[in-house]
Protein backbone atom coordinates (compact mmCIF):
# COMPACT_ATOMS: atom_id res chain seq x y z
CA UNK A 1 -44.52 -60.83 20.41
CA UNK A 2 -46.62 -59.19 18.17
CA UNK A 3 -45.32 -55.36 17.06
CA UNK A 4 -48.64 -53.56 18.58
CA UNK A 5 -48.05 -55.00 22.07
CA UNK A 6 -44.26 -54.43 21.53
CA UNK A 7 -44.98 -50.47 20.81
CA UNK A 8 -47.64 -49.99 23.27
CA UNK A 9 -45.25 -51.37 26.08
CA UNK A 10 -42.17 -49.60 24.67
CA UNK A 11 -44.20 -46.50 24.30
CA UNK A 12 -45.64 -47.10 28.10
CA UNK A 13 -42.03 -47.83 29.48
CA UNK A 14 -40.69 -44.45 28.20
CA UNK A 15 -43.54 -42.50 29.26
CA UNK A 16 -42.74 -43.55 32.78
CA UNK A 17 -39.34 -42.17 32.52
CA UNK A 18 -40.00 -39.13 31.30
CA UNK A 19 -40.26 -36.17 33.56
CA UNK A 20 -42.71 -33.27 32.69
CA UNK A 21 -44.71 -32.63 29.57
CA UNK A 22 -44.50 -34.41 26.44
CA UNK A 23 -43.55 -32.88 23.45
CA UNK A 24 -45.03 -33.27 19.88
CA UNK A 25 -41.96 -32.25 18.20
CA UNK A 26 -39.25 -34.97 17.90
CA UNK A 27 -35.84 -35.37 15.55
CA UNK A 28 -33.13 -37.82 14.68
CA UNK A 29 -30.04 -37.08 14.52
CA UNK A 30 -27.42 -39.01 12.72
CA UNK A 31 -23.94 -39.19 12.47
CA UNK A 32 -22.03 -36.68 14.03
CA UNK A 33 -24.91 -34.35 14.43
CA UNK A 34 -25.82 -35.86 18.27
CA UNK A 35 -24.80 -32.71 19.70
CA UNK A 36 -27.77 -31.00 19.31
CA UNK A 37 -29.10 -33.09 21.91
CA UNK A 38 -26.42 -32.67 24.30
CA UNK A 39 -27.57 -28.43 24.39
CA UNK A 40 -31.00 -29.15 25.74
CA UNK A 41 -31.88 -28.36 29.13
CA UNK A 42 -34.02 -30.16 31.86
CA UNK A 43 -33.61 -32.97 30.06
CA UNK A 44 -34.01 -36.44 30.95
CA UNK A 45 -31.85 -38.91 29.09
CA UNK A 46 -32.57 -42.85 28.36
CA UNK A 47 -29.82 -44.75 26.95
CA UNK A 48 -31.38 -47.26 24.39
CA UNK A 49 -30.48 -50.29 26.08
CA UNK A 50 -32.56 -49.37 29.13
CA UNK A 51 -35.70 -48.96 26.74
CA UNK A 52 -37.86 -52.28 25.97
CA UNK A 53 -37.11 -53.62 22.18
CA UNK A 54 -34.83 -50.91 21.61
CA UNK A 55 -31.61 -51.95 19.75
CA UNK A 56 -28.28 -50.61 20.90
CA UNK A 57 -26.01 -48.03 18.38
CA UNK A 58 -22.72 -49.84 17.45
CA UNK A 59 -21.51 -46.66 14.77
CA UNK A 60 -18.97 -44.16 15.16
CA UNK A 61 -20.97 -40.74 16.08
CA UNK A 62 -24.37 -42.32 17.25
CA UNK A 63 -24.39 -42.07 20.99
CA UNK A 64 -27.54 -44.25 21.29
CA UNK A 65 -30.01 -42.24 23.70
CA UNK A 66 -33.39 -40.88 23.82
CA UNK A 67 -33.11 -37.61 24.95
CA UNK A 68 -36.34 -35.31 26.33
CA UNK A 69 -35.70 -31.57 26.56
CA UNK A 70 -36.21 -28.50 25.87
CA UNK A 71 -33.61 -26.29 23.03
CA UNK A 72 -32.41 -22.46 23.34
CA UNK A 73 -36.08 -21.15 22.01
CA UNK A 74 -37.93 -22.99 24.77
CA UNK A 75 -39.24 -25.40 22.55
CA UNK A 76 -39.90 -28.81 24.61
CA UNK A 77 -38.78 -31.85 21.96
CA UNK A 78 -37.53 -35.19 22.09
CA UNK A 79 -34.37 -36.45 20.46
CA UNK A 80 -33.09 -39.74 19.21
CA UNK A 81 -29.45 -39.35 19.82
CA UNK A 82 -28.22 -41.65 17.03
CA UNK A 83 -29.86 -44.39 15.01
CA UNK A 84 -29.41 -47.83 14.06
CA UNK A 85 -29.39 -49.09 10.45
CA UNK A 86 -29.75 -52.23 8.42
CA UNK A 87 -26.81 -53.07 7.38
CA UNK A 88 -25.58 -53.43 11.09
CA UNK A 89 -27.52 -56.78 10.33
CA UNK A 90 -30.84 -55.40 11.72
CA UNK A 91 -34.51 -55.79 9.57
CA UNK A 92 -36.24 -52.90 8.27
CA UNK A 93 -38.60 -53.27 11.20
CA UNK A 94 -36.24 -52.88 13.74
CA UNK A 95 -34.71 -49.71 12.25
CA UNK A 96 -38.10 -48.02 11.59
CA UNK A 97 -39.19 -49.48 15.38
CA UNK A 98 -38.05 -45.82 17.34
CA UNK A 99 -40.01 -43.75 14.20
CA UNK A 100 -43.29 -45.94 15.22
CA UNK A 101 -42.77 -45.50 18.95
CA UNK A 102 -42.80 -41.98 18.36
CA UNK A 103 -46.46 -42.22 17.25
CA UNK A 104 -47.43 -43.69 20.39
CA UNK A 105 -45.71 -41.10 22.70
CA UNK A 106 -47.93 -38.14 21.03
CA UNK A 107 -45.42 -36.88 18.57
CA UNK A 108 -47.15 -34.89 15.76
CA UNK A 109 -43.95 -33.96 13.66
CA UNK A 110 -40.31 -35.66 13.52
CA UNK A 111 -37.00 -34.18 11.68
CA UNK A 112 -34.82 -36.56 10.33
CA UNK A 113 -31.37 -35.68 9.82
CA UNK A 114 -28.39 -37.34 8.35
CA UNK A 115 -24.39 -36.80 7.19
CA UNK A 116 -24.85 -37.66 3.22
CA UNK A 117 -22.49 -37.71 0.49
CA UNK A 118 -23.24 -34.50 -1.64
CA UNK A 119 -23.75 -35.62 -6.06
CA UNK A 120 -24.77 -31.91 -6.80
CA UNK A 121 -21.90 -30.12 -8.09
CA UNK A 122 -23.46 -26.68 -6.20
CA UNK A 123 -22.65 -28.03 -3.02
CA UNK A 124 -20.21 -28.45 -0.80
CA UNK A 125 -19.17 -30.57 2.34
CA UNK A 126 -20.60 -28.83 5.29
CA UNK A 127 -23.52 -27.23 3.35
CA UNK A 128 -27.00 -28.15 5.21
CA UNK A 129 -29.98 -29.06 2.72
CA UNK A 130 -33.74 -29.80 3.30
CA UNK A 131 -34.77 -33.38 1.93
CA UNK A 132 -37.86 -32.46 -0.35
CA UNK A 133 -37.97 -36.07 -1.60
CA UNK A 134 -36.19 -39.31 -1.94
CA UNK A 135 -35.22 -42.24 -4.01
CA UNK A 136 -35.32 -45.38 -1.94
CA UNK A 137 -32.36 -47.82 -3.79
CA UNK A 138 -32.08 -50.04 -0.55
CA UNK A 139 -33.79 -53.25 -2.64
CA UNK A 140 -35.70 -53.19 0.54
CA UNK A 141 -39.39 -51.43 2.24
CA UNK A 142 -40.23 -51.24 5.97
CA UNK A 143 -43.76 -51.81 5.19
CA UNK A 144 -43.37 -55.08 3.19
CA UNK A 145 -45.31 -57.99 4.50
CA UNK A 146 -48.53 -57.87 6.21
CA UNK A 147 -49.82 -54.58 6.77
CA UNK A 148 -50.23 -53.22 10.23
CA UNK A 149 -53.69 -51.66 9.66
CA UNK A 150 -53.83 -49.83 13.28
CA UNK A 151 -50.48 -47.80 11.85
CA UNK A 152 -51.68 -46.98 8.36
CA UNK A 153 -53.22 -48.16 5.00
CA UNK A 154 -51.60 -51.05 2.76
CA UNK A 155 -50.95 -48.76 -0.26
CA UNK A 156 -50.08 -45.26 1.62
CA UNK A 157 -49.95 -41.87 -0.92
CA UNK A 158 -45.85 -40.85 -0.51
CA UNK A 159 -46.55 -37.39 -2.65
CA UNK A 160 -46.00 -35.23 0.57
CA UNK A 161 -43.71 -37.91 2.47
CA UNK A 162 -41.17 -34.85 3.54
CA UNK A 163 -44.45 -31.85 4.47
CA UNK A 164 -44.06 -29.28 1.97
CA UNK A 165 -45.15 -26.57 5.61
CA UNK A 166 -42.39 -28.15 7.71
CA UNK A 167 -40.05 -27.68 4.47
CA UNK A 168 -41.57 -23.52 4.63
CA UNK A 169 -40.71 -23.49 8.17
CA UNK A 170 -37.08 -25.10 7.70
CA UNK A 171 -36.33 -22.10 5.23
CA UNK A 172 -37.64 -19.60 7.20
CA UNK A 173 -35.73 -20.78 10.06
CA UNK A 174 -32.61 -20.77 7.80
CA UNK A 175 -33.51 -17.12 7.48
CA UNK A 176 -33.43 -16.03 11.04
CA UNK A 177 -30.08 -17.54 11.54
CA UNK A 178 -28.85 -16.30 8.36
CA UNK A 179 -28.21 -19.24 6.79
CA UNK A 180 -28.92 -19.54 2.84
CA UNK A 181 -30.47 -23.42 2.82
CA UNK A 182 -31.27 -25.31 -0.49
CA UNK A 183 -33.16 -28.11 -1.23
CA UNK A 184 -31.96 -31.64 -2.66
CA UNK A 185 -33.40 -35.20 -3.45
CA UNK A 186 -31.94 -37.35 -1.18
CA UNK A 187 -31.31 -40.93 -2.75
CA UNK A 188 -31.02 -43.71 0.10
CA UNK A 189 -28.65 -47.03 -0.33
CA UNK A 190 -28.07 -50.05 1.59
CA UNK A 191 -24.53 -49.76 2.58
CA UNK A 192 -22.28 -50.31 4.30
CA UNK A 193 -20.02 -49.89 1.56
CA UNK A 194 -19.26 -46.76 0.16
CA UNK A 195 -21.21 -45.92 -3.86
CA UNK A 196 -18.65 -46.96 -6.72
CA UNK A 197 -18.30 -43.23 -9.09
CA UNK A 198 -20.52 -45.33 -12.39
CA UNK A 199 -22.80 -45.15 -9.12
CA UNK A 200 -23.40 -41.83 -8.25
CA UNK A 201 -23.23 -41.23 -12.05
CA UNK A 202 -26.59 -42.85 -12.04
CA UNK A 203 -27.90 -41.58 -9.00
CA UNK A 204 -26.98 -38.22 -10.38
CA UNK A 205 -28.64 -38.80 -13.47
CA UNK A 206 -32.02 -40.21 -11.79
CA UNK A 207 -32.12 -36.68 -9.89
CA UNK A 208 -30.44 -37.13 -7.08
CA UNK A 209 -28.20 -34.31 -4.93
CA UNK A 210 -27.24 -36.27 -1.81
CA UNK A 211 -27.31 -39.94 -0.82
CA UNK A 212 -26.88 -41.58 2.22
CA UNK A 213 -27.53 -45.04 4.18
CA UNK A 214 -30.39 -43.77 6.46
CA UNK A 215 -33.50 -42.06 6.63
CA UNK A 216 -35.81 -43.70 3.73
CA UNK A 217 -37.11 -46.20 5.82
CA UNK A 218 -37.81 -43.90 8.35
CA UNK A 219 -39.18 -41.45 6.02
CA UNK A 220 -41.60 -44.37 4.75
CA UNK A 221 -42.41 -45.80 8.39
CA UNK A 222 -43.33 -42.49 10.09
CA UNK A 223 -45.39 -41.24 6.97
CA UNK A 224 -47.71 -44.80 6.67
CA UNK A 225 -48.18 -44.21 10.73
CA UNK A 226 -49.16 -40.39 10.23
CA UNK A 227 -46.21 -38.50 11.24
CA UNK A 228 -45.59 -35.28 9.53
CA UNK A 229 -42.03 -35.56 8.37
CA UNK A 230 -39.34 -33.18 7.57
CA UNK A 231 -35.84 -33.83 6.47
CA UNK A 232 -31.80 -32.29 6.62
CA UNK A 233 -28.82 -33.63 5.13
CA UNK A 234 -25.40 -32.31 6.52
CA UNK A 235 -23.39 -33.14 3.24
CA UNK A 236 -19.83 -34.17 4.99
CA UNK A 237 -18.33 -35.27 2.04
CA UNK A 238 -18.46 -35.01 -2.01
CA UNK A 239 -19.53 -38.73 -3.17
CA UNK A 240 -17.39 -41.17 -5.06
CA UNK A 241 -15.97 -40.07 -8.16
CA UNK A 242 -16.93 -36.12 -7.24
CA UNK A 243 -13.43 -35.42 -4.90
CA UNK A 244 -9.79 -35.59 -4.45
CA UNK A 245 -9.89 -38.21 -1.99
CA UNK A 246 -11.24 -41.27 -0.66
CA UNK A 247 -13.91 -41.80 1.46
CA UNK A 248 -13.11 -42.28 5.30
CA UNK A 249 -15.91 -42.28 8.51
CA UNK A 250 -13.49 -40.60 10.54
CA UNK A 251 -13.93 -37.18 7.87
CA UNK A 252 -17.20 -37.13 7.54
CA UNK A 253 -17.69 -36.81 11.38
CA UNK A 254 -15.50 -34.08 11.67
CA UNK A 255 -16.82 -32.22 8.62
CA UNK A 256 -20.01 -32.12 10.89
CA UNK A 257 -18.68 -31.45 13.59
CA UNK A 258 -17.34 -28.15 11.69
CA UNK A 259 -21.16 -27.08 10.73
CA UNK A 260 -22.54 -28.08 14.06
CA UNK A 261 -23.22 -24.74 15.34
CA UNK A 262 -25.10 -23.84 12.15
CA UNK A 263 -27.14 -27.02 12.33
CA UNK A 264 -27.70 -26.44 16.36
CA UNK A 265 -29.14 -22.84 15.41
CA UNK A 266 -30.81 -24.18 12.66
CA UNK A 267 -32.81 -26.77 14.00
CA UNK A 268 -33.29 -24.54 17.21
CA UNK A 269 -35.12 -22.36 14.93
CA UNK A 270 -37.08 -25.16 12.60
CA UNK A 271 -38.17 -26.99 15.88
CA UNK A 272 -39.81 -23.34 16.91
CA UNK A 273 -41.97 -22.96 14.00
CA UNK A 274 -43.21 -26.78 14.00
C-alpha cells in the first residue's frame, strides 16, 4: 500500500480514538523517559499494536503507546510513549512512520527526546541538554528514494532542523524550574552496539557532545513534512572511553529514572511555551 493511503488511514484510525480536542503539541520520549506520559491527565491511551501500520516496541524502557493528554500546566499534548528504531531490523520508513502521522493529526510542533551517551567532558550523566543540531553517522536517510512530494521537497534546507524559538522556549522553561540547561550537537549512530573509545574520539573531534541511536531520522522526517522540531538529550551515561565502567542498558535507565522529575518539570514547562 502506498505510504499516503497508509498515513491518511493511520491518521483517520487514531483520530477516532481520541477523545476531546486535538493538540498541536506532541513529544517522544525515549528510553526511560516514558514517564512523563504516565503524569498526564484525561488521557486516552492507544497501545501501538492497536494502531494501523504501527510497529510494536521490543526495548527495555519503551512502553509502546500513544498517549493524548493534558500535563500539570494544562497544556493538551500528545505523547509517543517509546519508539522503535532501525536496528530492531525495521527501515528508516518505518521508524520515521509515527513522526509523519503526526503531520496528519494537526500537530504543529514535536519534542524529541532521548537517553544519549554524553562526549563533552562538561557534562555529566543525568544532565538534560537541548539538541541544537546533529550529525547523522547512521550510513542511512529516511528520505532516500523517491520523494514523497505531498510531505515535502526532494532537497529540503536542514539549517533550522531543531527551531532556534522552540530552543528559546526550552531555556526559558529551564529557567522557571530552575534548572541551568546547555546546549550540545547530538551525533546519531546505527547501533545496536555500543561506540568503540577511537569512536567517540572522532565524534568528539567532528563537534559532537552527545550521541545516541535515535532521533536523526526523526529529526530529518518531521522537518521535510513541516514539523517544527525541538530536541533533549538525558545524558545517562559518559560514552566509551570517557568512564570507569562499561556500558550496560540496565544503567542508563536508571540514571533517567534519577533526573525524571527534572525532565517531567522541564518539559511541563517547554510544552507551555510551544
Amino acid at each position: 500500500m502506498e505510504l499516503q493511503k497508509r498515513l491518511e488511514e493511520t491518521a483517520k484510525a487514531i483520530k477516532e480514538r481520541i477523545q476531546g480536542e486535538l493538540p498541536t503539541s506532541a513529544v517522544t520520549l525515549g528510553s526511560g523517559l516514558g514517564e512523563f506520559a504516565d503524569k498526564l491527565t484525561e488521557k486516552t491511551i492507544i497501545p501501538y499494536n492497536e494502531i494501523p501500520h504501527f510497529h510494536g516496541t521490543s526495548v527495555v524502557g519503551h512502553a509502546g503507546q500513544l498517549v493524548v493528554g493534558t500535563t500539570s500546566k494544562g497544556t493538551r499534548v500528545l505523547a509517543l510513549q517509546g519508539r522503535i528504531h532501525a536496528y530492531e531490523g525495521h527501515s528508516f520508513e518505518e521508524v520515521v512512520f509515527p513522526t509523519r502521522v503526526l503531520k496528519g493529526l494537526g500537530i504543529k510542533n514535536l519534542l524529541l527526546t532521548n537517553a544519549s551517551g554524553g562526549m563533552n567532558p562538561k557534562h555529566k550523566a543525568g544532565d538534560l541538554v537541548i539538541i541544537k543540531d546533529h550529525l547523522n553517522l547512521t550510513g542511512n536517510n529516511p528520505l532516500f528514494g523517491p520523494n514523497h512530494e505531498f510531505l515535502g521537497p526532494r532537497f529540503p534546507d536542514m539549517t533550522h532542523t531543531y527551531d532556534p524559538k522552540l530552543r528559546e522556549a526550552i531555556k526559558e522553561a529551564a529557567k522557571e524550574v530552575g534548572y541551568n540547561i546547555t546546549e550540545g550537537v547530538y551525533v546519531g549512530v546505527l547501533g545496536p552496539s555500543y561506540e568503540t573509545p577511537a569512536e567517540i574520539k572522532m565524534y568528539q573531534t567532528l563537534g559532537g557532545d552527545m550521541v545516541g541511536m535515535s532521533t536523526v531520522a526523526e529529526a530529518i522526517a518531521g522537518h521535510h513534512c513541516g514539523l517544527k522540531m525541538a530536541g533533549i538529550s538525558c545524558i545517562t551515561n559518559m560514552a566509551a572511553g570517557l568512564g570507569a565502567t562499561e556500558l550496560d542498558h540496565a544503567d542508563i535507565k536508571e540514571e533517567a529514572n534519577k533526573v525524571k522529575d527534572t525532565f517531567i518539570n522541564l518539559l511541563n514547562s517547554s510544552l507551555s511555551h510551544f
